[in-house]
N, C-alpha and C. Protein backbone atom coordinates (compact mmCIF):
# COMPACT_ATOMS: atom_id res chain seq x y z
N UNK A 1 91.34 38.76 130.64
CA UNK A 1 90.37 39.83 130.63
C UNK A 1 88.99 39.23 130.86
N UNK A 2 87.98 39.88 131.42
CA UNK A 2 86.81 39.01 131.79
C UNK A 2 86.08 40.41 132.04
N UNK A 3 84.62 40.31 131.43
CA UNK A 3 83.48 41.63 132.06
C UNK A 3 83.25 41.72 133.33
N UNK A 4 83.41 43.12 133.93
CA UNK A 4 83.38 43.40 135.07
C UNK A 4 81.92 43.85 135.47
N UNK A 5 81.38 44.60 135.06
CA UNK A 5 80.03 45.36 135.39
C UNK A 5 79.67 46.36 134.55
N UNK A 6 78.27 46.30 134.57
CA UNK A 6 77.32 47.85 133.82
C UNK A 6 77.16 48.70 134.66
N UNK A 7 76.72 49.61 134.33
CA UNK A 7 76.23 51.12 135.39
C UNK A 7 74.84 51.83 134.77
N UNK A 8 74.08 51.64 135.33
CA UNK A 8 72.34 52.36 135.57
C UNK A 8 72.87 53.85 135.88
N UNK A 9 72.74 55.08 135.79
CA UNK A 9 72.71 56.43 136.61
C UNK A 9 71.09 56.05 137.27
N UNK A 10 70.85 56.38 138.44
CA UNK A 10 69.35 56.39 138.81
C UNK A 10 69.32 57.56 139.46
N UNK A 11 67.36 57.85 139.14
CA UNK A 11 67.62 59.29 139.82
C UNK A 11 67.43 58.93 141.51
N UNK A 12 66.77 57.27 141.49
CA UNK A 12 66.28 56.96 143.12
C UNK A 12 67.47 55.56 143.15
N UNK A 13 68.71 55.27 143.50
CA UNK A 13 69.18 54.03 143.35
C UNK A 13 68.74 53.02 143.98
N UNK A 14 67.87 53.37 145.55
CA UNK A 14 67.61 52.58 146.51
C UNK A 14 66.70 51.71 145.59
N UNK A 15 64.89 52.58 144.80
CA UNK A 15 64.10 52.08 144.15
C UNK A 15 64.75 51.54 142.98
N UNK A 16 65.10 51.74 142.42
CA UNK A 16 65.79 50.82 141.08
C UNK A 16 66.74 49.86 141.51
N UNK A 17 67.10 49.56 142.63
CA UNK A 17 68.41 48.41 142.76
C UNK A 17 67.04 47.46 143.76
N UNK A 18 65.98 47.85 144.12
CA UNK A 18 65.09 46.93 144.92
C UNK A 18 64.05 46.31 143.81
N UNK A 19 64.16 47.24 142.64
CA UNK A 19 63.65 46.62 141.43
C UNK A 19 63.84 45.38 140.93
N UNK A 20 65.28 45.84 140.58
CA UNK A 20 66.06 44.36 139.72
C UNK A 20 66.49 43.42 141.30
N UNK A 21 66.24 43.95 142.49
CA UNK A 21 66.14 42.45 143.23
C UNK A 21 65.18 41.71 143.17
N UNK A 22 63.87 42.33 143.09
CA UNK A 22 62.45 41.71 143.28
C UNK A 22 62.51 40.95 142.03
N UNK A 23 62.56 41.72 140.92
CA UNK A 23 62.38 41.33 139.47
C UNK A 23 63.11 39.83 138.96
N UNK A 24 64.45 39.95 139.17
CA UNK A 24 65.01 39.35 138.36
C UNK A 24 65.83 38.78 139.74
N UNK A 25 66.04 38.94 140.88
CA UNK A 25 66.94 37.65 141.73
C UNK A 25 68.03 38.64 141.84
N UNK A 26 68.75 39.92 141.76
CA UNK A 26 70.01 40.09 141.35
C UNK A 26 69.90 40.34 143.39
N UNK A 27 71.31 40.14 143.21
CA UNK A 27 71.69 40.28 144.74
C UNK A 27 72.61 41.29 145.27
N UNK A 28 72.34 42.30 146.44
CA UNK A 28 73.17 43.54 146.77
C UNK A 28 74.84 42.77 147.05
N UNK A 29 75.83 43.27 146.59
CA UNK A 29 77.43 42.92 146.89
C UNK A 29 78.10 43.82 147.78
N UNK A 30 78.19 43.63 148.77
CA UNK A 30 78.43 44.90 149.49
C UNK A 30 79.78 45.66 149.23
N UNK A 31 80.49 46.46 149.71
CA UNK A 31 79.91 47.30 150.42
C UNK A 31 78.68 48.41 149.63
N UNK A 32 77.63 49.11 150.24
CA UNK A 32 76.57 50.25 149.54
C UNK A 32 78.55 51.42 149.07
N UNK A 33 78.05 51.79 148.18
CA UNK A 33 79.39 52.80 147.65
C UNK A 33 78.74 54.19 148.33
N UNK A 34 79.59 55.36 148.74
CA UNK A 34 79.36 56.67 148.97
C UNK A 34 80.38 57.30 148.89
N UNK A 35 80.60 57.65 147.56
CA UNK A 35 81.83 58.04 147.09
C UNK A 35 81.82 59.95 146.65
N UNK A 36 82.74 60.46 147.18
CA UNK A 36 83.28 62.14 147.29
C UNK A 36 84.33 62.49 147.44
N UNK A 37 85.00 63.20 146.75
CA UNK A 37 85.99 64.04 147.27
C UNK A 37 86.95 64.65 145.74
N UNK A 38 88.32 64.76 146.23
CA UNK A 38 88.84 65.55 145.28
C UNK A 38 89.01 64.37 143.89
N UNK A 39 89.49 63.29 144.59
CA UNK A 39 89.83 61.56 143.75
C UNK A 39 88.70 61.55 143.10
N UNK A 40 87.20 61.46 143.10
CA UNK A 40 86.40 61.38 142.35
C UNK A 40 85.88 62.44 141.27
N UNK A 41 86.25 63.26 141.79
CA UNK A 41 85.56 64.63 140.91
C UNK A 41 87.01 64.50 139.83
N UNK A 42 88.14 64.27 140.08
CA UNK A 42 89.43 63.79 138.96
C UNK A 42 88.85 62.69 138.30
N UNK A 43 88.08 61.95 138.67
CA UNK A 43 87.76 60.56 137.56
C UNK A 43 86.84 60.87 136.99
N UNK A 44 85.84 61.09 137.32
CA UNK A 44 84.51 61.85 136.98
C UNK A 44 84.61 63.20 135.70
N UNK A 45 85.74 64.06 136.03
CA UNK A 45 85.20 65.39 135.66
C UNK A 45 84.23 66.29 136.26
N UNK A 46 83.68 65.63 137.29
CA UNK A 46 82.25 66.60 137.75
C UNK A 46 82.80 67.34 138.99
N UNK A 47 83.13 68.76 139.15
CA UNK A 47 82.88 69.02 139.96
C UNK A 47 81.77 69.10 141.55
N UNK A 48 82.54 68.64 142.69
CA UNK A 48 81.43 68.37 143.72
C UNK A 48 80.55 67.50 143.48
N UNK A 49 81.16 66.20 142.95
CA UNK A 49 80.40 65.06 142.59
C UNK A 49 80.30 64.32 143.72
N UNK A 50 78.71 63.75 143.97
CA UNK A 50 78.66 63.13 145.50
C UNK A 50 78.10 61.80 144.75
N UNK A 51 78.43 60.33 144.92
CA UNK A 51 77.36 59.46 143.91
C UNK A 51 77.40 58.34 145.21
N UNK A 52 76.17 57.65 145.36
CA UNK A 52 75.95 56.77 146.16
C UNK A 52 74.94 55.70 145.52
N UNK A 53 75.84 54.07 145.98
CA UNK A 53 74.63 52.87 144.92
C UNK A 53 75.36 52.34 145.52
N UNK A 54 74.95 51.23 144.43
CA UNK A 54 75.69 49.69 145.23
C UNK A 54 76.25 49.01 144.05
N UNK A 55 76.59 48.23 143.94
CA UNK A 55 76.52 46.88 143.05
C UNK A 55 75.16 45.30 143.10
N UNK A 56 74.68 45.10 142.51
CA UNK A 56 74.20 44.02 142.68
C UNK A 56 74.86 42.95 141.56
N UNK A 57 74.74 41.65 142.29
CA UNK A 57 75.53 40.26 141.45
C UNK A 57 74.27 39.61 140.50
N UNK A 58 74.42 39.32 139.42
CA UNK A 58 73.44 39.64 138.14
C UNK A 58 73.44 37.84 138.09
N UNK A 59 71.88 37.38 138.21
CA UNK A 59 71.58 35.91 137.92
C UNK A 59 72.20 35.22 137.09
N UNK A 60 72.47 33.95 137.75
CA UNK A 60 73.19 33.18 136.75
C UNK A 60 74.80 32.54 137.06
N UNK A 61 75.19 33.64 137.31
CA UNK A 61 76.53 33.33 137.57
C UNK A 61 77.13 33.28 139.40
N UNK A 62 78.38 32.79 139.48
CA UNK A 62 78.84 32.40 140.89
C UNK A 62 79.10 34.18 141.68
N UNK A 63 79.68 33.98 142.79
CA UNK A 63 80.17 35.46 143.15
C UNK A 63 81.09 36.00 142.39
N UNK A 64 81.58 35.53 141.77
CA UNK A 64 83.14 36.30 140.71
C UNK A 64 82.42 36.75 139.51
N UNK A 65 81.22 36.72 139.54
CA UNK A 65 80.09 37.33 138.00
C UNK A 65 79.95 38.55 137.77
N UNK A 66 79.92 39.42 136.54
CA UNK A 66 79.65 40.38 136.30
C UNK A 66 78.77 40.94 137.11
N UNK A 67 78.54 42.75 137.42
CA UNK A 67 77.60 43.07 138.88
C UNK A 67 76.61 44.29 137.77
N UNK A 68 75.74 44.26 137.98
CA UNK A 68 74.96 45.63 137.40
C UNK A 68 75.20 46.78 138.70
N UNK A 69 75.68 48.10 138.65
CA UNK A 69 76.14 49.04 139.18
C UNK A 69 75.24 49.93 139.49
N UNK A 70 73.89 50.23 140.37
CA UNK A 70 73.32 51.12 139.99
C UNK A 70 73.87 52.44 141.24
N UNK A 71 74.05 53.60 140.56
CA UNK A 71 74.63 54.44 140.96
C UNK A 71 73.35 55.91 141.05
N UNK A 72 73.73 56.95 142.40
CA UNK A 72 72.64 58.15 141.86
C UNK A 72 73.98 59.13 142.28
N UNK A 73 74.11 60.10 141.56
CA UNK A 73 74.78 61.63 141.70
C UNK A 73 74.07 62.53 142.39
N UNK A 74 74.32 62.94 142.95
CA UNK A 74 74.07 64.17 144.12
C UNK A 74 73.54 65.16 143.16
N UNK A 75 73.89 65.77 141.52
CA UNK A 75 73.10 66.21 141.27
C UNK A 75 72.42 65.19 140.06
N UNK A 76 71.02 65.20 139.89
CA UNK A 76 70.52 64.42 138.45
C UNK A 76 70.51 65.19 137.50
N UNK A 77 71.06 65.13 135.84
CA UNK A 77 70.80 65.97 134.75
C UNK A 77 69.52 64.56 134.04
N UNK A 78 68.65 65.67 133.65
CA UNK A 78 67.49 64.99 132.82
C UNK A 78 68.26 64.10 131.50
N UNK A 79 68.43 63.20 130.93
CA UNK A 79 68.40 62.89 129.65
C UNK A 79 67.40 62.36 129.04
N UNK A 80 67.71 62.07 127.68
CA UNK A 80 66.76 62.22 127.15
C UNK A 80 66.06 60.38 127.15
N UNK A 81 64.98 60.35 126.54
CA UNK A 81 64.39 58.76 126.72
C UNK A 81 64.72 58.00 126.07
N UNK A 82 65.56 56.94 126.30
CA UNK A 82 66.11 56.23 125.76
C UNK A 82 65.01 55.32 124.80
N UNK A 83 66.01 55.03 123.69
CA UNK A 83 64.82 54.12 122.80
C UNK A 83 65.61 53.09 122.38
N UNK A 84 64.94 52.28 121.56
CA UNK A 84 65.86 51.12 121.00
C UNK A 84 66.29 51.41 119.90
N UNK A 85 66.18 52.48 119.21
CA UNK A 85 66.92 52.29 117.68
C UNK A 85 67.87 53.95 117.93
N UNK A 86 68.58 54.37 118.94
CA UNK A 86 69.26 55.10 119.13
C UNK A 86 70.77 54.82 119.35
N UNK A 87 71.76 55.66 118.90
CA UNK A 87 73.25 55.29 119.25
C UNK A 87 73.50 55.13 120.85
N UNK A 88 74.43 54.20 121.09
CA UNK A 88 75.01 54.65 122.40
C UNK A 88 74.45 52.72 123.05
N UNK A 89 74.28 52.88 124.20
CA UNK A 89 73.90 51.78 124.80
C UNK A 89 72.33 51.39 124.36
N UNK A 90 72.34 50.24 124.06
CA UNK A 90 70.37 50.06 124.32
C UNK A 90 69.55 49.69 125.17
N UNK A 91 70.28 48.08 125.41
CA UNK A 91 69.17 47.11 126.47
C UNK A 91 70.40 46.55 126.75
N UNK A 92 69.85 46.02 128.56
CA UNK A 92 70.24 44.62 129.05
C UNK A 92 69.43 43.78 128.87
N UNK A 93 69.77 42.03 128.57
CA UNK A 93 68.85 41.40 128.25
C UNK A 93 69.23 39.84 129.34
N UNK A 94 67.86 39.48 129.85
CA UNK A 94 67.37 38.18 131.07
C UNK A 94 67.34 37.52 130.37
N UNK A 95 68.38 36.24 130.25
CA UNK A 95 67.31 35.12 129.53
C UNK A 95 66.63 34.43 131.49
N UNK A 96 65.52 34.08 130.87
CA UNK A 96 64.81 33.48 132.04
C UNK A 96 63.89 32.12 131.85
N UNK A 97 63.10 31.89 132.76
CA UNK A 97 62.44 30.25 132.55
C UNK A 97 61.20 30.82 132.10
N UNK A 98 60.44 31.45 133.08
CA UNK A 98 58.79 31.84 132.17
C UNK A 98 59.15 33.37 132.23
N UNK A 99 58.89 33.45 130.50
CA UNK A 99 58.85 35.02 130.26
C UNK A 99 57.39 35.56 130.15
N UNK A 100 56.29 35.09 130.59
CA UNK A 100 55.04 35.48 131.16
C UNK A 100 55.17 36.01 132.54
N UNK A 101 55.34 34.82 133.38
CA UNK A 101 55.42 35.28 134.72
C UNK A 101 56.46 36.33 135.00
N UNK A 102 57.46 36.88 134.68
CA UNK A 102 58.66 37.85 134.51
C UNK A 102 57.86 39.44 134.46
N UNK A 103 57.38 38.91 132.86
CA UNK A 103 56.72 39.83 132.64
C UNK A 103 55.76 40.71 133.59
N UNK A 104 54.58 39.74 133.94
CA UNK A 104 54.04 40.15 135.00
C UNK A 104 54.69 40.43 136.07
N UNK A 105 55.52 39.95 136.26
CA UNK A 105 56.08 40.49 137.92
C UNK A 105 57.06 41.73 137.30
N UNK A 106 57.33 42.36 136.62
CA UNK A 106 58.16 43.38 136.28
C UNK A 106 56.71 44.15 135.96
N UNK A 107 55.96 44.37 135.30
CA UNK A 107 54.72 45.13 135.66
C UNK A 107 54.20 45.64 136.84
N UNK A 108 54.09 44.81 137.53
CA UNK A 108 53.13 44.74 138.95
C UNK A 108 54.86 45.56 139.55
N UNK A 109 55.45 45.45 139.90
CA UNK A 109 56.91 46.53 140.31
C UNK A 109 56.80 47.83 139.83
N UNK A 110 55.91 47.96 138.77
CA UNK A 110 56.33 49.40 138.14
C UNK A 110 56.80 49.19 136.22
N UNK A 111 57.22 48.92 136.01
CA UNK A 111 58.10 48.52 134.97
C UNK A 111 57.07 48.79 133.60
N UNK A 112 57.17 49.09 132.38
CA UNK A 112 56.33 49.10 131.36
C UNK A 112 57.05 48.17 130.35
N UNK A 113 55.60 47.35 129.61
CA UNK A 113 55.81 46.93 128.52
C UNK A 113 56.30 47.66 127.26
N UNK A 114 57.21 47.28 126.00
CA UNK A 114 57.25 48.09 124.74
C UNK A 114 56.86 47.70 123.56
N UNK A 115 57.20 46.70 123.11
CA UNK A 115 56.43 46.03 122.02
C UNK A 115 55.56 44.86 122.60
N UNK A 116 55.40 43.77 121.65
CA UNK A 116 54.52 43.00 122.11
C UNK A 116 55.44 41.48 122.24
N UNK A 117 54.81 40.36 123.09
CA UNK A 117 55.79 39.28 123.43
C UNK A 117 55.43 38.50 122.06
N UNK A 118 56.68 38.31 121.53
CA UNK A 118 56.77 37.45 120.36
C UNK A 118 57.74 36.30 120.79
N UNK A 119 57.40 35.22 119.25
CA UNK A 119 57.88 34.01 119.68
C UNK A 119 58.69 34.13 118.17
N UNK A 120 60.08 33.78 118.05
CA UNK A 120 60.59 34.15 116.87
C UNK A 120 61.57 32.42 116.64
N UNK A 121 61.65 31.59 115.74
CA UNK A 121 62.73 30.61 115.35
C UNK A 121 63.58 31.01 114.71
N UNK A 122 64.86 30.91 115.04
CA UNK A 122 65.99 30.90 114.69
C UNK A 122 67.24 29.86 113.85
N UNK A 123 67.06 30.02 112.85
CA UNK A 123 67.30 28.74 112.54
C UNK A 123 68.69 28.41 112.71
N UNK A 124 69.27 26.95 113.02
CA UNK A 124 70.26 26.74 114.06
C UNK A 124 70.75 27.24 115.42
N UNK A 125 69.28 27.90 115.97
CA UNK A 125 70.09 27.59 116.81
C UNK A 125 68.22 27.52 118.23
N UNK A 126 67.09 27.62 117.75
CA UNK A 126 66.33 27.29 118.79
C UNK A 126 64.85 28.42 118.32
N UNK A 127 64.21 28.53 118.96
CA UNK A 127 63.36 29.10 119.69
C UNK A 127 63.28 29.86 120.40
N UNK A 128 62.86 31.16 120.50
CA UNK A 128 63.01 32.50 121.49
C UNK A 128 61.75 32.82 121.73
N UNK A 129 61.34 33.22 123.05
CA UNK A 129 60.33 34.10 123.28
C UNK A 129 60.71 35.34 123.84
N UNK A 130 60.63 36.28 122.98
CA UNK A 130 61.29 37.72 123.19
C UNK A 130 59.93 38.97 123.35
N UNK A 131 60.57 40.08 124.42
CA UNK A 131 59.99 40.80 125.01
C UNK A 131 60.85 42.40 125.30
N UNK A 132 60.17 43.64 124.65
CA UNK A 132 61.36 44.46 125.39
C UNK A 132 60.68 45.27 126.12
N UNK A 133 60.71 45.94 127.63
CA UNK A 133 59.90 46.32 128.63
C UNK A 133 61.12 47.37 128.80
N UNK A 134 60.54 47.69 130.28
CA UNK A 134 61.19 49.30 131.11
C UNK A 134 60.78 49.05 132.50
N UNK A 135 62.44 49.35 132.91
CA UNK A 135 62.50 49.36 134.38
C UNK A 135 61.57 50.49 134.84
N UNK A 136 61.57 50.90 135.94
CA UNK A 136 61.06 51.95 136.66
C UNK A 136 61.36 52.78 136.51
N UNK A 137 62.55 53.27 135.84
CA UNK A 137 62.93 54.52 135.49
C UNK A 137 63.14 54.69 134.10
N UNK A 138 62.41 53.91 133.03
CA UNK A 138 62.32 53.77 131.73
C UNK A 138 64.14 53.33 130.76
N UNK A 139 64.59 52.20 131.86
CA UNK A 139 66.23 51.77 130.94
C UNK A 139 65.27 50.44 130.65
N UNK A 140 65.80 50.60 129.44
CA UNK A 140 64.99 49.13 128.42
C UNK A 140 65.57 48.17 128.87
N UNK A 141 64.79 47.22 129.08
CA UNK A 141 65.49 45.58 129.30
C UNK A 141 64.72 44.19 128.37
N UNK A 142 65.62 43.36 127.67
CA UNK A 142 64.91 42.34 126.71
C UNK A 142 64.61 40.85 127.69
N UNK A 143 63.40 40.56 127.83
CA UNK A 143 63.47 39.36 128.46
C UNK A 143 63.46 38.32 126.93
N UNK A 144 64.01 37.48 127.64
CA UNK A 144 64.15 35.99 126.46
C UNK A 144 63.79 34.78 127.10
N UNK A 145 63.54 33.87 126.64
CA UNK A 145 63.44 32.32 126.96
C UNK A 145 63.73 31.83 125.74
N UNK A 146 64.13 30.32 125.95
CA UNK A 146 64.65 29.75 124.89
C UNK A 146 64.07 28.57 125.35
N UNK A 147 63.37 27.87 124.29
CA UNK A 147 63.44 26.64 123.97
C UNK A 147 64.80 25.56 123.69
N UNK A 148 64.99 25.54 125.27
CA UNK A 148 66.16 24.16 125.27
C UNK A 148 66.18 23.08 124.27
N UNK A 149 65.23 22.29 124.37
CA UNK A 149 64.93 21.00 123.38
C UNK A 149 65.05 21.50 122.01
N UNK A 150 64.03 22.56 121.57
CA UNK A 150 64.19 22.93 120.06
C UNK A 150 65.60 23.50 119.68
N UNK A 151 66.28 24.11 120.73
CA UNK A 151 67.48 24.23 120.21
C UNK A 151 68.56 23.46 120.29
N UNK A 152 68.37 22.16 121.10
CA UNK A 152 69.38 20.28 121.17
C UNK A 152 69.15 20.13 119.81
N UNK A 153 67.53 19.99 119.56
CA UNK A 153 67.44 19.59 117.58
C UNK A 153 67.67 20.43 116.84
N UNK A 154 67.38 21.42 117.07
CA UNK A 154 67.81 22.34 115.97
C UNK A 154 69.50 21.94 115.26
N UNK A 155 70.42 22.02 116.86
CA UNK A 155 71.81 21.74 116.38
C UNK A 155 71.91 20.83 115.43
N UNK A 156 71.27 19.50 116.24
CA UNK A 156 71.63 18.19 115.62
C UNK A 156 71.13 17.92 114.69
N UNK A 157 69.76 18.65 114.12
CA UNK A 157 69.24 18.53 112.48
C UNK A 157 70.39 19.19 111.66
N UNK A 158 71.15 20.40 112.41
CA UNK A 158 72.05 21.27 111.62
C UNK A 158 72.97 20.75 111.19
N UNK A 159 73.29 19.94 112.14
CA UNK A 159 74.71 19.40 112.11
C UNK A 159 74.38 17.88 111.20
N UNK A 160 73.28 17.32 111.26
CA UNK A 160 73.52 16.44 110.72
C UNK A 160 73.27 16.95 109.24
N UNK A 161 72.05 17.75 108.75
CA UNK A 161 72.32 18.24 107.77
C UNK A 161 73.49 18.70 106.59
N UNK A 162 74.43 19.39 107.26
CA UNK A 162 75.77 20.00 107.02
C UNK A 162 76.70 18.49 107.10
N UNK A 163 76.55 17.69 107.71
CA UNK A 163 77.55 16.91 107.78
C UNK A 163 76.90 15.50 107.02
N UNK A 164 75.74 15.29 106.21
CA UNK A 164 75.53 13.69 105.87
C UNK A 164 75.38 13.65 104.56
């Protein structure tokens, strides 16, 4: 068993899948999907369901990697604004190299900040610089960085701790 992919609903898929390319590196997998008919509206439930997106291949990993799905329906229903302390899905989260420059370049795209960039230690296991923002169409996303080195020592103070 292995994760296959997430799914975005967008009300624009073209603008939100050119988002997370600019933003974050993710790459289109072809084929673009344009999916209709009787087979879908049976999987779906939706009558006269028309949905067209793509897949993009999500940083980090080889071509066999999990894909973020962003999909739009022929018709859009409004929901409501997603927040972080609500049931259901919350955030996808980047770890990345500079979560400044991220930041800024997910701004300058469109994208809004939500709280403020904090730097939090974890003990055993490193250093985080954590951030939670909004795509262009307000789906929350957590950027992270980690302090590599503080988290090599962190282990090895842990471990030697626990073990001397």
């Amino acid at each position: 068993m292995k994760f296959a992919h997430i799914n975005i609903i967008a009300k624009d898929w073209r603008s939100l899948s050119t988002f997370y390319q600019e933003v974050f590196g993710c790459v289109p997998v072809p084929p673009q999907r344009d999916l209709q008919g009787a087979w879908i509206d049976s999987l779906t439930a939706i009558k006269a369901a028309h949905i067209q997106g793509e897949h993009l291949r999500l940083p980090g990993y080889g071509n066999d990697g999990p894909t973020l799905e962003i999909f739009s329906y022929n018709e859009y229903k409004v929901n409501n604004e997603k927040m972080l302390d609500k049931s259901g899905f919350s955030h996808i989260a980047f770890e990345i190299e500079d979560i400044k420059l991220t930041l800024n370049k997910l701004l300058a795209k469109g994208g809004s900040q939500i709280g403020e960039l904090i730097k939090r230690e974890y003990p055993g296991v490193g250093i985080a610089d954590l951030v939670y923002c909004r795509d262009i169409e307000g789906n929350i996303i957590e950027l992270q960085t980690w302090n590599k080195e503080t988290i090599i020592n962190s282990q090895a103070g842990k471990y030697k701790d626990e073990h001397s």
